[in-house]
N, C-alpha and C. Protein backbone atom coordinates (compact mmCIF):
# COMPACT_ATOMS: atom_id res chain seq x y z
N UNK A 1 -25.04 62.81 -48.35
CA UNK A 1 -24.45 61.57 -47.86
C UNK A 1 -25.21 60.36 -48.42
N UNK A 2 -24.54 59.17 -48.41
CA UNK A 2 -25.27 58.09 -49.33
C UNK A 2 -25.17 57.01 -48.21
N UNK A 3 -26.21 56.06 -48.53
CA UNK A 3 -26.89 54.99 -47.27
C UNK A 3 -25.50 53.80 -47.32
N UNK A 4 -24.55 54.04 -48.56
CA UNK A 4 -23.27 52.63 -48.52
C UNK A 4 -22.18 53.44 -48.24
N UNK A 5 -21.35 52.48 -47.57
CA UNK A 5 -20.43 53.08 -47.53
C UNK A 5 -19.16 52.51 -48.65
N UNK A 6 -18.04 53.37 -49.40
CA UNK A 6 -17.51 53.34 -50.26
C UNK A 6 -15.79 53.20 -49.74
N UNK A 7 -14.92 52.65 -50.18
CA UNK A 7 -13.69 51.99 -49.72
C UNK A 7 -12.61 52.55 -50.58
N UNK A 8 -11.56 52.60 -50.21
CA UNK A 8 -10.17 53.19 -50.86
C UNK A 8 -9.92 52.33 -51.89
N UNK A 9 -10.47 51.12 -52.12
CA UNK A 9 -10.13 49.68 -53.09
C UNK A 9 -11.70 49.41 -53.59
N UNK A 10 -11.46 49.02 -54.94
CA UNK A 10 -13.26 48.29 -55.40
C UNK A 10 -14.25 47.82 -54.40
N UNK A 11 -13.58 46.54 -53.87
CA UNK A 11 -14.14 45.78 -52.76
C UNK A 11 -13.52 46.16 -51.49
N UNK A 12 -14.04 45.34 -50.55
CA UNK A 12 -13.64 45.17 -49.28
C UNK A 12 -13.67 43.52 -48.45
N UNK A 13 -12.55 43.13 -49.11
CA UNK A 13 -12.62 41.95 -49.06
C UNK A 13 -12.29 41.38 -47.51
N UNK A 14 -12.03 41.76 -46.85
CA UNK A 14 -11.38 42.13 -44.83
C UNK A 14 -12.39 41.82 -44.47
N UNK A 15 -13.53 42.92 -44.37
CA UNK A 15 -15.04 42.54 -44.03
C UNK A 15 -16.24 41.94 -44.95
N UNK A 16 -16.24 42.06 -46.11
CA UNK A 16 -17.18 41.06 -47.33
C UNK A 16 -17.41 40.00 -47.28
N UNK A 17 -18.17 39.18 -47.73
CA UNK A 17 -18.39 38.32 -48.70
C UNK A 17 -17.58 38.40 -50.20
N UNK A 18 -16.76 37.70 -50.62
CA UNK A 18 -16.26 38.33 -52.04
C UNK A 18 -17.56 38.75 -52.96
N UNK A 19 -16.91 39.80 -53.57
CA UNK A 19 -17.60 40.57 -54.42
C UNK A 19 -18.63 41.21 -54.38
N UNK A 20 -19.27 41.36 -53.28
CA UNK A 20 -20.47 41.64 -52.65
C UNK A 20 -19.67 42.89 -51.83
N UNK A 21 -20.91 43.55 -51.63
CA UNK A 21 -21.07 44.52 -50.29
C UNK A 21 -21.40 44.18 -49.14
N UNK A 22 -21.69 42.55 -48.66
CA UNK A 22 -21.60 42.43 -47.25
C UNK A 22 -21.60 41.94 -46.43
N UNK A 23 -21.91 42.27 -45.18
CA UNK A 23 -20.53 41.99 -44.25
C UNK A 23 -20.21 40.61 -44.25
N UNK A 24 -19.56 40.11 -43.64
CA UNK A 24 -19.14 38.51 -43.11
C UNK A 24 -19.77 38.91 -41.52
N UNK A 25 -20.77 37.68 -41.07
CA UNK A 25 -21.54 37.83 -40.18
C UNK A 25 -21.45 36.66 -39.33
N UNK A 26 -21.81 36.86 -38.35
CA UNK A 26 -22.07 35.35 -37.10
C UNK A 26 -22.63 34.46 -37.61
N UNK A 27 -23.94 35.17 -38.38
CA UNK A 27 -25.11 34.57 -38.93
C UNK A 27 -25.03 33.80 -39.97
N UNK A 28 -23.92 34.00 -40.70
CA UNK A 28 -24.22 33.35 -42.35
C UNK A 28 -24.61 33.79 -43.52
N UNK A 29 -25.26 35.09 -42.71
CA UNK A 29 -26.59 35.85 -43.96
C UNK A 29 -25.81 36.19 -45.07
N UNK A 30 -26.26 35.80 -46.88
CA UNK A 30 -25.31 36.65 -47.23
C UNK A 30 -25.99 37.53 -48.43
N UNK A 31 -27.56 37.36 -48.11
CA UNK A 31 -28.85 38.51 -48.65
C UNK A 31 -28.25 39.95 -47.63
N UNK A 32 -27.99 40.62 -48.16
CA UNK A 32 -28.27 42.30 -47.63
C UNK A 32 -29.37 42.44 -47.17
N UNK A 33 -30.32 42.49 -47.81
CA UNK A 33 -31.69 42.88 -47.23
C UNK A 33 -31.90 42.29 -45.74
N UNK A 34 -31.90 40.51 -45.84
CA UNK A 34 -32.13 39.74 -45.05
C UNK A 34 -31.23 39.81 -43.80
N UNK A 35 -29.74 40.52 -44.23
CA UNK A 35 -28.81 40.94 -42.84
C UNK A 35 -29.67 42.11 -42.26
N UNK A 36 -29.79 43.19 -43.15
CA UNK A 36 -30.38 44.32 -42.13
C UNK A 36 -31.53 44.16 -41.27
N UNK A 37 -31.99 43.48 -41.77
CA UNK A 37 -33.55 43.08 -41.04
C UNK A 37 -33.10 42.32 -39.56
N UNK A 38 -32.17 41.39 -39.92
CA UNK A 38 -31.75 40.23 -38.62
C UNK A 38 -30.92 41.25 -37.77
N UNK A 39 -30.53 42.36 -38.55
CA UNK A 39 -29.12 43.42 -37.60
C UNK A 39 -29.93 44.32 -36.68
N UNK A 40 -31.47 44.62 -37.53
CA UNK A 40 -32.18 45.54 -37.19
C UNK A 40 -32.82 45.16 -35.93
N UNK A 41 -32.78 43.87 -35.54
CA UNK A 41 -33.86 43.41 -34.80
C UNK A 41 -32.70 42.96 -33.54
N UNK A 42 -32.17 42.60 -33.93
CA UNK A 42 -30.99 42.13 -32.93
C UNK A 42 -30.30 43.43 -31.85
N UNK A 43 -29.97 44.29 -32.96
CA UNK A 43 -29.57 45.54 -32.21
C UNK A 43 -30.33 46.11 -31.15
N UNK A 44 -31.92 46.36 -32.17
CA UNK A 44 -32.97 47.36 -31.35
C UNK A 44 -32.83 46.28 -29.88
N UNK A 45 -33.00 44.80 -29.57
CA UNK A 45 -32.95 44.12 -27.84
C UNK A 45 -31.85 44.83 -27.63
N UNK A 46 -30.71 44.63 -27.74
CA UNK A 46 -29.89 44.99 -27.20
C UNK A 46 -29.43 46.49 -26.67
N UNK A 47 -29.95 47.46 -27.77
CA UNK A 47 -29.59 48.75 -27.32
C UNK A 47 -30.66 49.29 -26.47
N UNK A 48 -32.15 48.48 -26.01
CA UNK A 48 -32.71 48.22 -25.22
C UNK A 48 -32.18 47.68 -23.85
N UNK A 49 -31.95 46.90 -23.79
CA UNK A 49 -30.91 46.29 -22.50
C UNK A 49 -29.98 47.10 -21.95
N UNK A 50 -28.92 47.72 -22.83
CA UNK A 50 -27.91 48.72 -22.49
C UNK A 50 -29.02 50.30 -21.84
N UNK A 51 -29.74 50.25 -22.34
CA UNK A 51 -30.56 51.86 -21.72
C UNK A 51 -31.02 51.29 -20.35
N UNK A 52 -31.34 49.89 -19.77
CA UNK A 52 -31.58 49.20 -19.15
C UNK A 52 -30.54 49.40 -17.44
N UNK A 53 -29.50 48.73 -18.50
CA UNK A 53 -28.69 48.69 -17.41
C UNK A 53 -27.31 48.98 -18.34
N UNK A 54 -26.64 50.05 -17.94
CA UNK A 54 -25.72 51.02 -18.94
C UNK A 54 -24.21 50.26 -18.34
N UNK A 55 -23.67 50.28 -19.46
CA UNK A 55 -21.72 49.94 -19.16
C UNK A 55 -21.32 51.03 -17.67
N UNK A 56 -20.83 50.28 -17.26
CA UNK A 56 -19.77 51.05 -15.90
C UNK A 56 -18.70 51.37 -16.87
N UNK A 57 -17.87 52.46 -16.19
CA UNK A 57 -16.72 52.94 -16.62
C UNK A 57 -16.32 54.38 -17.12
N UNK A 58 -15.25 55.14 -17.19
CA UNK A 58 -14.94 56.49 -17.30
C UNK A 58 -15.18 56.73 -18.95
N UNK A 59 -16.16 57.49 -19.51
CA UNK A 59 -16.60 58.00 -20.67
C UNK A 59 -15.69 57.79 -21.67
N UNK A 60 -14.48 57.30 -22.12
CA UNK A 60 -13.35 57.36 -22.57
C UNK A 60 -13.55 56.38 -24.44
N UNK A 61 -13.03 56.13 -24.87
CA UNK A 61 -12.56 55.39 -26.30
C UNK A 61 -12.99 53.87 -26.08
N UNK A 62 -12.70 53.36 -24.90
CA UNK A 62 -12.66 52.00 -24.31
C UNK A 62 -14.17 51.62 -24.02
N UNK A 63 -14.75 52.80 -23.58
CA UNK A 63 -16.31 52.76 -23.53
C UNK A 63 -16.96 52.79 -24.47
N UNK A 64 -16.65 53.52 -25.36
CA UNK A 64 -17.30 53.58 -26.88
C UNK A 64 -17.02 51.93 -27.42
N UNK A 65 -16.19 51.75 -27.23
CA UNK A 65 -15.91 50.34 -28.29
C UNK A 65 -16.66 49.06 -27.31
N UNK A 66 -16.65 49.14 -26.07
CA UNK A 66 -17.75 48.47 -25.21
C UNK A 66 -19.36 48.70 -25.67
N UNK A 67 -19.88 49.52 -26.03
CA UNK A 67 -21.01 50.10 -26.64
C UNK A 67 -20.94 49.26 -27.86
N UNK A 68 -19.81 49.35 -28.95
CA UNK A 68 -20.35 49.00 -30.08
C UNK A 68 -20.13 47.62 -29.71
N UNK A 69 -19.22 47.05 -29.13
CA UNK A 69 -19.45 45.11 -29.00
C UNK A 69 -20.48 44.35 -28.29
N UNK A 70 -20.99 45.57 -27.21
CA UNK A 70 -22.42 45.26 -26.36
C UNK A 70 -23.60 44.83 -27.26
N UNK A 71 -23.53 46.20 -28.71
CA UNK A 71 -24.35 46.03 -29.52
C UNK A 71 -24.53 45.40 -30.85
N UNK A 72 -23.41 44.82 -31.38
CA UNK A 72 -23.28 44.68 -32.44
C UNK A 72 -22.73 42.87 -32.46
N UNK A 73 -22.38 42.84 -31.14
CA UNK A 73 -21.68 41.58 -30.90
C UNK A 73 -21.80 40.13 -31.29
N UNK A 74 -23.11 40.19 -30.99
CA UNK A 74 -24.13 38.57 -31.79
C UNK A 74 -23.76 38.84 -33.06
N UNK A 75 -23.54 39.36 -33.56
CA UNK A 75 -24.01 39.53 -35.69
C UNK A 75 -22.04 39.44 -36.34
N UNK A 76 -21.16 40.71 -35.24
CA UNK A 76 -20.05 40.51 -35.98
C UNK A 76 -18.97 40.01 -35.30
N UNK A 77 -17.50 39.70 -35.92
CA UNK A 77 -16.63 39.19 -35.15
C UNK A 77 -16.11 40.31 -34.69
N UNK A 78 -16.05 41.59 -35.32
CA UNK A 78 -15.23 42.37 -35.31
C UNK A 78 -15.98 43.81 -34.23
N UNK A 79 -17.15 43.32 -33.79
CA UNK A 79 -17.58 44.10 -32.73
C UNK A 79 -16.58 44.76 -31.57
N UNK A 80 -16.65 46.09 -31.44
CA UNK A 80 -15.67 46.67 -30.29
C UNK A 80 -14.64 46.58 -31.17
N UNK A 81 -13.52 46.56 -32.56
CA UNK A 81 -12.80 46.51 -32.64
C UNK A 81 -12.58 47.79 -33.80
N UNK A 82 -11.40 48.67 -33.45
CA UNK A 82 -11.41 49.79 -34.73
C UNK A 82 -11.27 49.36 -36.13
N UNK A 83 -11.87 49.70 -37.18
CA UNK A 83 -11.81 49.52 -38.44
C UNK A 83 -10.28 49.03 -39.07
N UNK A 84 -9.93 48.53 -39.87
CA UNK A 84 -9.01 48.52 -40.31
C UNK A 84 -8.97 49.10 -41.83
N UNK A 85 -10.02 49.65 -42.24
CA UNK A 85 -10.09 49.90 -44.04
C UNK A 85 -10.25 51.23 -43.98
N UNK A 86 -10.17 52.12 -44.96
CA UNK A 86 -10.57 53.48 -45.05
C UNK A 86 -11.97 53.38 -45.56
N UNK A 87 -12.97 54.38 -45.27
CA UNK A 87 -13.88 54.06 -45.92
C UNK A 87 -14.74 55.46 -46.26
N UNK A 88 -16.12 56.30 -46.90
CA UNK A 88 -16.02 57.39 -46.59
C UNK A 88 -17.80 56.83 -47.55
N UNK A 89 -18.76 57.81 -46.82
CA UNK A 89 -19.98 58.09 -47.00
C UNK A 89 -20.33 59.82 -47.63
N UNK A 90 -20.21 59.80 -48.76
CA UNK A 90 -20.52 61.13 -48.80
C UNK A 90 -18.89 61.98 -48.61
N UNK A 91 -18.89 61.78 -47.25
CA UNK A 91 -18.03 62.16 -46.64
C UNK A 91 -16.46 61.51 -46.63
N UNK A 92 -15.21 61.87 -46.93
CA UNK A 92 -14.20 61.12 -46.19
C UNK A 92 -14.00 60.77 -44.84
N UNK A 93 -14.09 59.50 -44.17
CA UNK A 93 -13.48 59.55 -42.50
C UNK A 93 -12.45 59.54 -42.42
N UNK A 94 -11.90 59.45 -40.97
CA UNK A 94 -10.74 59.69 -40.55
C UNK A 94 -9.54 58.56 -41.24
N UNK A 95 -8.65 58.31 -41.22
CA UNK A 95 -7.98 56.94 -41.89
C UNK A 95 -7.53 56.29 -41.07
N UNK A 96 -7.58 54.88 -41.40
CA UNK A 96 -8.08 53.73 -40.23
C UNK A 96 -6.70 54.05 -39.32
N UNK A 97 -5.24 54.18 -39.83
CA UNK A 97 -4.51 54.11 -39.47
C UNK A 97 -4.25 55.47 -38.03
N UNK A 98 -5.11 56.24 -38.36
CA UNK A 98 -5.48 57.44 -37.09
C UNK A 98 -6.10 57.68 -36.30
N UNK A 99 -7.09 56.22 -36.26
CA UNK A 99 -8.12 56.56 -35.44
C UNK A 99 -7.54 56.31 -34.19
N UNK A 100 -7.27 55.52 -33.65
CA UNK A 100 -6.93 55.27 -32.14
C UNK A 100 -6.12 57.00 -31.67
N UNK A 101 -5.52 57.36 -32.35
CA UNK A 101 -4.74 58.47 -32.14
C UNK A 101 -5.97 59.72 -31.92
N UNK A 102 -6.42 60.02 -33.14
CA UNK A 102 -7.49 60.85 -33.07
C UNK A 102 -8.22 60.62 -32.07
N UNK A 103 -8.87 59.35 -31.85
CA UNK A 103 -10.25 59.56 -30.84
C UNK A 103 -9.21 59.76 -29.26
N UNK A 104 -8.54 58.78 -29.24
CA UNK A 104 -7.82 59.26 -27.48
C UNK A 104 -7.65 61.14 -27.29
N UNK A 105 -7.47 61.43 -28.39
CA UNK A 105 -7.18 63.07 -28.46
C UNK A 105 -8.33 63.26 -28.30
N UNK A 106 -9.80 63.51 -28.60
CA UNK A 106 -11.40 64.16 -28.67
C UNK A 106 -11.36 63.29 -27.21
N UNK A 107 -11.05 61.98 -26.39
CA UNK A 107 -11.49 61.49 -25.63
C UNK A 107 -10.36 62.33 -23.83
N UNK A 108 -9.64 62.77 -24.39
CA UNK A 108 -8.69 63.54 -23.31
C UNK A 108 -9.40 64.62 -22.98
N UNK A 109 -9.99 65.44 -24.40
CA UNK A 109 -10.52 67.03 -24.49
C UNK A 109 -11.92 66.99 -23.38
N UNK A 110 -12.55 65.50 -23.88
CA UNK A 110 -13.22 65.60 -22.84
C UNK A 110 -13.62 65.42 -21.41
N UNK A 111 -11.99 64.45 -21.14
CA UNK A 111 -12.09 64.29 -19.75
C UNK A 111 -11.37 65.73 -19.00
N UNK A 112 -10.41 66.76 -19.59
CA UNK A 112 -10.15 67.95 -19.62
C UNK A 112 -11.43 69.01 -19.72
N UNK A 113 -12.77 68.38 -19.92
CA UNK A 113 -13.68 69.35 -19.67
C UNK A 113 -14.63 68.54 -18.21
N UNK A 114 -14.08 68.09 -17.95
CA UNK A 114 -14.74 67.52 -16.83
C UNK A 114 -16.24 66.55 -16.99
N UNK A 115 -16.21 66.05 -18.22
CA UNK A 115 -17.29 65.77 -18.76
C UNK A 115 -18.58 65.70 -18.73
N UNK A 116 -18.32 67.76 -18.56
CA UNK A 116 -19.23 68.50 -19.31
C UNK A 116 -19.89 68.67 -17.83
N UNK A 117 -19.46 68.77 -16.49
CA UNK A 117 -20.35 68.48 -15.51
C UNK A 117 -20.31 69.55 -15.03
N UNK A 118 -21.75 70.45 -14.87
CA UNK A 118 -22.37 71.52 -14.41
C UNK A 118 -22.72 72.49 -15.15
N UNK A 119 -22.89 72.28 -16.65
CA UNK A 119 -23.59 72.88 -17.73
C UNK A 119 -24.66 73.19 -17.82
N UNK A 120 -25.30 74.44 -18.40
CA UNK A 120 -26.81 74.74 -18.45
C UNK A 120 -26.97 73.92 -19.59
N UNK A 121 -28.42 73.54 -19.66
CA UNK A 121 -28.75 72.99 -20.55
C UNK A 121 -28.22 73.43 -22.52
N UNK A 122 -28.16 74.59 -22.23
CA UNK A 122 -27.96 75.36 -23.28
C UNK A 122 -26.47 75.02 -23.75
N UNK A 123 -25.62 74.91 -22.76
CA UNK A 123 -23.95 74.58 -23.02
C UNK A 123 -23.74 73.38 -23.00
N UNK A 124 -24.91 72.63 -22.65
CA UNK A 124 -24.04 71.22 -22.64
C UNK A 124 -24.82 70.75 -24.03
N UNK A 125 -26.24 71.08 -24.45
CA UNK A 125 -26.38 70.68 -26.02
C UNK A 125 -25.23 71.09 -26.73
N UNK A 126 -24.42 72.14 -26.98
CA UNK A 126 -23.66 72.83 -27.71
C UNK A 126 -22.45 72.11 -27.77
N UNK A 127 -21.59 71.45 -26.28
CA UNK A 127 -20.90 70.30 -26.47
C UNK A 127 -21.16 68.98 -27.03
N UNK A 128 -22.58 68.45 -26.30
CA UNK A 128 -22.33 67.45 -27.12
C UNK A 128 -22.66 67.54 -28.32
N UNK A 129 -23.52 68.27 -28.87
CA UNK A 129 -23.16 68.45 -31.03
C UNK A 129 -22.27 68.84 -31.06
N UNK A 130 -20.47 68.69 -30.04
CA UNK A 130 -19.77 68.98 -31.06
C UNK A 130 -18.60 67.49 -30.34
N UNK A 131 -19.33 66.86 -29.61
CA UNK A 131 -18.87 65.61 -30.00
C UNK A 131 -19.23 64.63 -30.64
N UNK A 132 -20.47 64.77 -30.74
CA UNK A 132 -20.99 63.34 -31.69
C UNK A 132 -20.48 63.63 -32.76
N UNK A 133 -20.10 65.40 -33.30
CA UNK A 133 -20.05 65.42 -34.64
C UNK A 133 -18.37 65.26 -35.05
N UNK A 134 -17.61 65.78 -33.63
CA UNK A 134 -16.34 64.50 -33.85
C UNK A 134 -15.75 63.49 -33.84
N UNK A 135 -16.81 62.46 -33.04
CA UNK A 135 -16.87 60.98 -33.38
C UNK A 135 -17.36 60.88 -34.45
N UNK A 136 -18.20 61.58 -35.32
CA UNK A 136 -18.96 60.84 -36.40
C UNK A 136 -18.02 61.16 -37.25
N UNK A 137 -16.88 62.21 -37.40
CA UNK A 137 -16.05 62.56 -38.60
C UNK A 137 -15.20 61.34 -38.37
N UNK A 138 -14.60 60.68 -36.94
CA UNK A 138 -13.48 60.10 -37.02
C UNK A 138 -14.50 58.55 -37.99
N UNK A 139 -15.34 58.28 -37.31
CA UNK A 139 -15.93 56.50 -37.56
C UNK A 139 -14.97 55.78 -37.16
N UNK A 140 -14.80 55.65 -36.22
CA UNK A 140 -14.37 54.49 -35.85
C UNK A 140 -14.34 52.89 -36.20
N UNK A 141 -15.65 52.51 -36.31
CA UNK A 141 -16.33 51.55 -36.62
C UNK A 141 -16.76 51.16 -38.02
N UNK A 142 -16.02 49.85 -38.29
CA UNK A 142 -16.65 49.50 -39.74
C UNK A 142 -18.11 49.92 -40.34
N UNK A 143 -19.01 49.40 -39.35
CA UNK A 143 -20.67 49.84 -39.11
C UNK A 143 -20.98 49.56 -38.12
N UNK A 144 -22.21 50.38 -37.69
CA UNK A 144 -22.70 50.67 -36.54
C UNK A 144 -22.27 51.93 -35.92
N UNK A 145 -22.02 52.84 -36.78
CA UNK A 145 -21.21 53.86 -36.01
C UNK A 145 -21.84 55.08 -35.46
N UNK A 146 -23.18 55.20 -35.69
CA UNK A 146 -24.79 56.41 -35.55
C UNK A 146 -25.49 55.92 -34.39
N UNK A 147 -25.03 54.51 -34.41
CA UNK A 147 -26.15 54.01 -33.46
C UNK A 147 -25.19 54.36 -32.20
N UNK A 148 -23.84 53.60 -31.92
CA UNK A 148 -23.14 53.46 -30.87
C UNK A 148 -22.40 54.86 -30.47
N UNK A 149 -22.46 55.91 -31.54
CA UNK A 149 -21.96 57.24 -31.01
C UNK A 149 -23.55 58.11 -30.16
N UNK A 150 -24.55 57.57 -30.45
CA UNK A 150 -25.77 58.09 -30.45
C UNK A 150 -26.05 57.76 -28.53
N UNK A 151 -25.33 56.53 -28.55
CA UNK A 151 -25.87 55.79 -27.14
C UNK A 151 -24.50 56.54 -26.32
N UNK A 152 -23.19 56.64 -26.64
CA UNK A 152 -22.11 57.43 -25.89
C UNK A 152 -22.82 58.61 -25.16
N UNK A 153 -23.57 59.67 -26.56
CA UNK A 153 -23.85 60.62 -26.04
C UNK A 153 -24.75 60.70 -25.01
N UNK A 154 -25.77 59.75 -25.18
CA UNK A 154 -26.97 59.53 -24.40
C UNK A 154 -26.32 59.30 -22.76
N UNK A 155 -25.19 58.47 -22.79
CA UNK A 155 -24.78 58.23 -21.53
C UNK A 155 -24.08 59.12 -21.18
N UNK A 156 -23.77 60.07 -22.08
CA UNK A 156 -22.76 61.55 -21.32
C UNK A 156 -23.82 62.18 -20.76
N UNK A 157 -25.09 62.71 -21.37
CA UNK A 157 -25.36 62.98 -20.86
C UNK A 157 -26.42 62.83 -19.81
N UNK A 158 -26.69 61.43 -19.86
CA UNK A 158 -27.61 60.66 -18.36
C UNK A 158 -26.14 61.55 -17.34
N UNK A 159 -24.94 61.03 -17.81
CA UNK A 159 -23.85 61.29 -16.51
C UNK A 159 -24.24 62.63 -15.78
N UNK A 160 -25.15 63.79 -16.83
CA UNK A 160 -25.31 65.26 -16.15
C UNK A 160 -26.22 64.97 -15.70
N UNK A 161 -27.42 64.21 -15.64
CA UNK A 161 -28.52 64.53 -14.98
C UNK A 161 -30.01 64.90 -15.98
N UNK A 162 -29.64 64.55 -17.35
CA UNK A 162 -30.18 64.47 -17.82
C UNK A 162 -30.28 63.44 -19.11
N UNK A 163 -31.72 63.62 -20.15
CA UNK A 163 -32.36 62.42 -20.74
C UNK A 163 -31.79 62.98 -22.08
N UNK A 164 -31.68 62.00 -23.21
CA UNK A 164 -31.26 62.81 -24.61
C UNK A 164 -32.00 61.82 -25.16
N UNK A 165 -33.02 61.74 -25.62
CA UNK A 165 -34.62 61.24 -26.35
C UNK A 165 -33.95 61.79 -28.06
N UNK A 166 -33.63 60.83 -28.70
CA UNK A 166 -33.29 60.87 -30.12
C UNK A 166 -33.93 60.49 -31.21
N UNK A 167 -35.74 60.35 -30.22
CA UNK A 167 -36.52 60.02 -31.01
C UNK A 167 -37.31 61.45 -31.45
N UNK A 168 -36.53 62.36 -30.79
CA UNK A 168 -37.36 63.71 -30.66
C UNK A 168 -36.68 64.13 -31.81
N UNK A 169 -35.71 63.23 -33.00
CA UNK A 169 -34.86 64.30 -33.77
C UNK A 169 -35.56 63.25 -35.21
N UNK A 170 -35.69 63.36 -36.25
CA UNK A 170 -36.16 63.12 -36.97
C UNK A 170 -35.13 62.66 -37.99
N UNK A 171 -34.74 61.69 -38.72
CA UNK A 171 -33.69 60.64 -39.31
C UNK A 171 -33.17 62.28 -40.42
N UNK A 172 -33.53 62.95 -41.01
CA UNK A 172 -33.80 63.67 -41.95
C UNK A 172 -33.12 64.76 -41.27
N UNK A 173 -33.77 65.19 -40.17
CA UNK A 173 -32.88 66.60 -38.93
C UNK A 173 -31.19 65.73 -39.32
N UNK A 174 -31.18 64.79 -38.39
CA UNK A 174 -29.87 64.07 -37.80
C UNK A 174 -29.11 64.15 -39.30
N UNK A 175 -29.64 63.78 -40.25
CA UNK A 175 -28.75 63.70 -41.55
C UNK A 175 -27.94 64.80 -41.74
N UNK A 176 -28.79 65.78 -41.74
CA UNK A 176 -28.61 67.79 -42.01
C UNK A 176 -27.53 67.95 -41.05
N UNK A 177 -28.42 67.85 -39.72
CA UNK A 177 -26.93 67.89 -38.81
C UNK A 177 -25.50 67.70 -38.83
N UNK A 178 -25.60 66.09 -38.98
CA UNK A 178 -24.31 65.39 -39.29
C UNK A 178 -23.82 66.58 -40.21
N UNK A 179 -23.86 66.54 -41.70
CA UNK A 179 -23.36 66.97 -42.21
C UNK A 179 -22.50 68.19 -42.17
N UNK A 180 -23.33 68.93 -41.08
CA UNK A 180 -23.41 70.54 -40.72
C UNK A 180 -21.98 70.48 -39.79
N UNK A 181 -21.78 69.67 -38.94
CA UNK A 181 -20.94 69.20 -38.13
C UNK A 181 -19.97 68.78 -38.63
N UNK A 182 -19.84 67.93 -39.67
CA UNK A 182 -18.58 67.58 -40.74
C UNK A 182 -17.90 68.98 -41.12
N UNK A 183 -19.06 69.84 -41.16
CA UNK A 183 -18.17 71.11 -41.82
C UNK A 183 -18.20 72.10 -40.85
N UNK A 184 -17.86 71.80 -39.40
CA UNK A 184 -17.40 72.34 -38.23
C UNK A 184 -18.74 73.41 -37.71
N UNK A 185 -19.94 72.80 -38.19
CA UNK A 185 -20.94 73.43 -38.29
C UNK A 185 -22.20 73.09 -37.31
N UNK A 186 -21.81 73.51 -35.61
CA UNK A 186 -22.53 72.66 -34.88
C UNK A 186 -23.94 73.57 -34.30
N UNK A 187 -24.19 74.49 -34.95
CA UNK A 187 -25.46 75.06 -34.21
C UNK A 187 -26.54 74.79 -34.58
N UNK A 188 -26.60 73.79 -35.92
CA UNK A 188 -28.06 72.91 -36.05
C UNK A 188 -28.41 71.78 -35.23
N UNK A 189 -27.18 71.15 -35.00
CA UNK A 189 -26.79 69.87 -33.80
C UNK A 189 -27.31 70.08 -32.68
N UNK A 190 -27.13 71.52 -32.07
CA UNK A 190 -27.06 71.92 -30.55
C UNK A 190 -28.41 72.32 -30.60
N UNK A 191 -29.10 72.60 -31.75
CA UNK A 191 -30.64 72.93 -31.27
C UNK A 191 -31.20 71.70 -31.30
N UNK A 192 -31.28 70.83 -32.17
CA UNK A 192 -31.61 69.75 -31.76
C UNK A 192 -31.37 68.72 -30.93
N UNK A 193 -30.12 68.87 -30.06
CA UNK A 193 -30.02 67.95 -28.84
C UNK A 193 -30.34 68.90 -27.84
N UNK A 194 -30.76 70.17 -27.95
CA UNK A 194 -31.72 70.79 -26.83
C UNK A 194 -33.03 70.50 -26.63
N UNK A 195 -33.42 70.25 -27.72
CA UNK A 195 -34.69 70.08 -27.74
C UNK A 195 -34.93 68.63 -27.81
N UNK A 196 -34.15 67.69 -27.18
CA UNK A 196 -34.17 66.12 -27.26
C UNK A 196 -33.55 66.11 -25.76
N UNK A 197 -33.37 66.80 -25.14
CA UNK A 197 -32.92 66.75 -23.82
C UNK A 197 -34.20 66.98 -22.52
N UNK A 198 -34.16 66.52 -21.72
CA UNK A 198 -34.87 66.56 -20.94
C UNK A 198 -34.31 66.00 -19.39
N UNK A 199 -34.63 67.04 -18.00
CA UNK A 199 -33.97 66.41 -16.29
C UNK A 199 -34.17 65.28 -16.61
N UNK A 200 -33.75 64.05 -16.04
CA UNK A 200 -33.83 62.94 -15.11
C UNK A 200 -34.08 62.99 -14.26
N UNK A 201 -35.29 63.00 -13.66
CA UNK A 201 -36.00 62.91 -12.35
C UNK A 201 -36.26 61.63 -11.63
């Protein structure tokens, strides 16, 4: 997988700067370097605050996109809002035109599992690597989409009664993972959100 993400058209002129790779921002920024740094710093308060004091509401699509505008909100206009471009890392995602469709479908499956409530530790790592790894196929999100699927899960599973510490997984694990999961491949996922899990006491 590669650190840019790549578009159905040369540019991406919707979210760009012309001719550039990036984004159109709150800020003005129109150094790359100098956005990530201001995105980097902005985010980390905020996704601080949200672990703080977490969104109310039923685990659903509507929550996810609350997550990404909670977090992303100062920097873009388009925070909380589904992509409109195709875009694909490595990987192809879902196409913009499916996502609302797709995710309400992964977001039904899981209110149809009761979300996930009364799992051994062992079954509920095993679900959620195999939702993050179907939010991460759909992407929803222009960017920001690792961070704000990362904090969903975290709050699925605070909802059981337990902690999901994603500092316990190493940028390099999570990469492997992902990938492993793209190719319906979730038992590297599930050991590592076992071993990033911990009660809430």
């Amino acid at each position: 997988m590669e650190d840019k993400y790549y578009y159905e058209y040369e540019t991406d002129s919707s979210y760009c700067y012309p001719s550039t790779y990036v984004l159109k921002n709150k800020l003005n920024i129109i150094d790359e370097n100098e956005l990530k740094a201001a995105e980097r710093s902005i985010t980390s308060l905020r996704t601080a605050q949200l672990m703080q004091n977490p969104i109310c509401g039923k685990l659903d699509f509507n929550y996810l996109k609350s997550i990404h505008k909670f977090i992303f909100g100062d920097i873009y206009e388009w925070a909380g809002v589904t992509r409109t471009v195709n875009i694909e890392k490595g990987n192809t995602f879902c196409r913009c035109e499916f996502i609302e469709e797709q995710m309400d479908s992964i977001m039904r499956k899981l209110k149809n599992e009761n979300y996930l409530e009364n799992l051994s530790p062992e079954k509920l790592a095993e679900r959620l690597a195999y939702y993050i790894g179907e939010i991460n196929a759909i992407h929803p999100f222009r960017e920001g989409n690792g961070r704000t699927q990362r904090m969903f899960i975290e709050f699925l599973a605070l909802h059981n009664g337990f902690l999901l510490d994603f500092a316990k997984i190493s940028d390099d694990e999570m990469l492997e993972a992902s990938v492993q999961t793209f190719n319906l491949e979730y038992a590297f996922m599930s050991k590592l959100l076992l071993r990033a899990l911990s009660i809430n006491e």
